[in-house]
Protein backbone atom coordinates (compact mmCIF):
# COMPACT_ATOMS: atom_id res chain seq x y z
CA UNK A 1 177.38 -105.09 5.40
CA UNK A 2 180.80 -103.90 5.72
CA UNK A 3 182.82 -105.59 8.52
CA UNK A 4 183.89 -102.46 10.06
CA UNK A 5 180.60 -101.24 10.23
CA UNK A 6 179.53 -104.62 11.42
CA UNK A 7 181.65 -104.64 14.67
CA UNK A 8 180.68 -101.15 15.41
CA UNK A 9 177.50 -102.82 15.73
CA UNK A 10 178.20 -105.42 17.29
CA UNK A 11 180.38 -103.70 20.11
CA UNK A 12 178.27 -100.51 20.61
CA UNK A 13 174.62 -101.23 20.44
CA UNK A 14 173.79 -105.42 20.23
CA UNK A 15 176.72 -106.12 23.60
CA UNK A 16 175.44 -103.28 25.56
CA UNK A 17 171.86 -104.09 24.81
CA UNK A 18 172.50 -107.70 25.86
CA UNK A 19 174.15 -106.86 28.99
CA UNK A 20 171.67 -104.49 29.80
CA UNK A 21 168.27 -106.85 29.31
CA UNK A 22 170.35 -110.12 31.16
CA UNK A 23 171.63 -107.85 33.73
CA UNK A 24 167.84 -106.54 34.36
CA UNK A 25 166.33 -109.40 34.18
CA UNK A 26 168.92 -111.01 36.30
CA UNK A 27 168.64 -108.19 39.07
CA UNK A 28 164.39 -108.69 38.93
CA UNK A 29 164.58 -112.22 39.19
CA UNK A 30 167.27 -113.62 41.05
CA UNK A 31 168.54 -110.57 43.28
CA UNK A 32 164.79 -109.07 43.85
CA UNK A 33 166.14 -105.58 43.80
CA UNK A 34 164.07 -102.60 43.49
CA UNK A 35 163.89 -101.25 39.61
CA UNK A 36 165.66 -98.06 40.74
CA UNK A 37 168.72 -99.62 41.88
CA UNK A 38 168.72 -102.37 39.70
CA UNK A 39 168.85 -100.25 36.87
CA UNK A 40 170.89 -97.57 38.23
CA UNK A 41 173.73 -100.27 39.05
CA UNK A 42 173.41 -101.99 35.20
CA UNK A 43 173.66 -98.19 33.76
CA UNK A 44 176.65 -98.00 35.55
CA UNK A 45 178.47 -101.20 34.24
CA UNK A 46 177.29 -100.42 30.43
CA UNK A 47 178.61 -97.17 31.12
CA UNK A 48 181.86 -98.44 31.90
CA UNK A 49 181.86 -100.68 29.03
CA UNK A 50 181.32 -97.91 26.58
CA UNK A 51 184.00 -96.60 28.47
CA UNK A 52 186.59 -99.28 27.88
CA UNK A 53 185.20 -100.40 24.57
CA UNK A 54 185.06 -96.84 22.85
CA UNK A 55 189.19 -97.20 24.03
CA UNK A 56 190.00 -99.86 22.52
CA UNK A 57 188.26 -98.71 19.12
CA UNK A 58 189.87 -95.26 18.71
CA UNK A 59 193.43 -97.13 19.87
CA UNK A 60 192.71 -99.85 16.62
CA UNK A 61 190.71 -97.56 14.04
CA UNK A 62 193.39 -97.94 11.64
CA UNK A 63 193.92 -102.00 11.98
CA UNK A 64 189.92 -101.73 11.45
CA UNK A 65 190.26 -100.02 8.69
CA UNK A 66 192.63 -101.64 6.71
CA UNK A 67 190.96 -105.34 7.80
CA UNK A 68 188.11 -104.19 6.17
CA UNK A 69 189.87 -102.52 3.13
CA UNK A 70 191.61 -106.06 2.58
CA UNK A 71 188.19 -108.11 2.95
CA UNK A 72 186.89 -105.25 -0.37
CA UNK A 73 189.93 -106.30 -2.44
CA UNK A 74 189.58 -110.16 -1.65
């Protein structure tokens, strides 16, 4: 797989999928929370995640880009 499409992976579906099962699980288990807010408070987080993370990728696109371009040539 190519790397850039790789850390698009990574960053926007495996992380927030991760911090939304641990942060669940988390809230069920050790905080005994109702669902409702439980989930309505790890929403929130993952939505500010997407927020910052979505950032930083359209600010580095083009040092993406070219990473990857080098690891085709090599």
């Amino acid at each position: 797989m190519k790397l850039d499409k790789l850390m698009y992976l990574t960053v926007h579906v495996m992380t927030p999928g991760i911090l939304l099962a641990v942060g669940l699980l988390r809230g069920h288990f050790i905080r005994a929370k109702p669902v409702s807010t439980n989930l309505m408070d790890n929403l929130s987080v993952i939505a500010i995640y997407y927020m910052i993370s979505s950032g930083i990728w359209l600010f580095n696109m083009r040092t993406i880009r070219n990473i990857a371009e080098n690891e085709q040539h090599q």
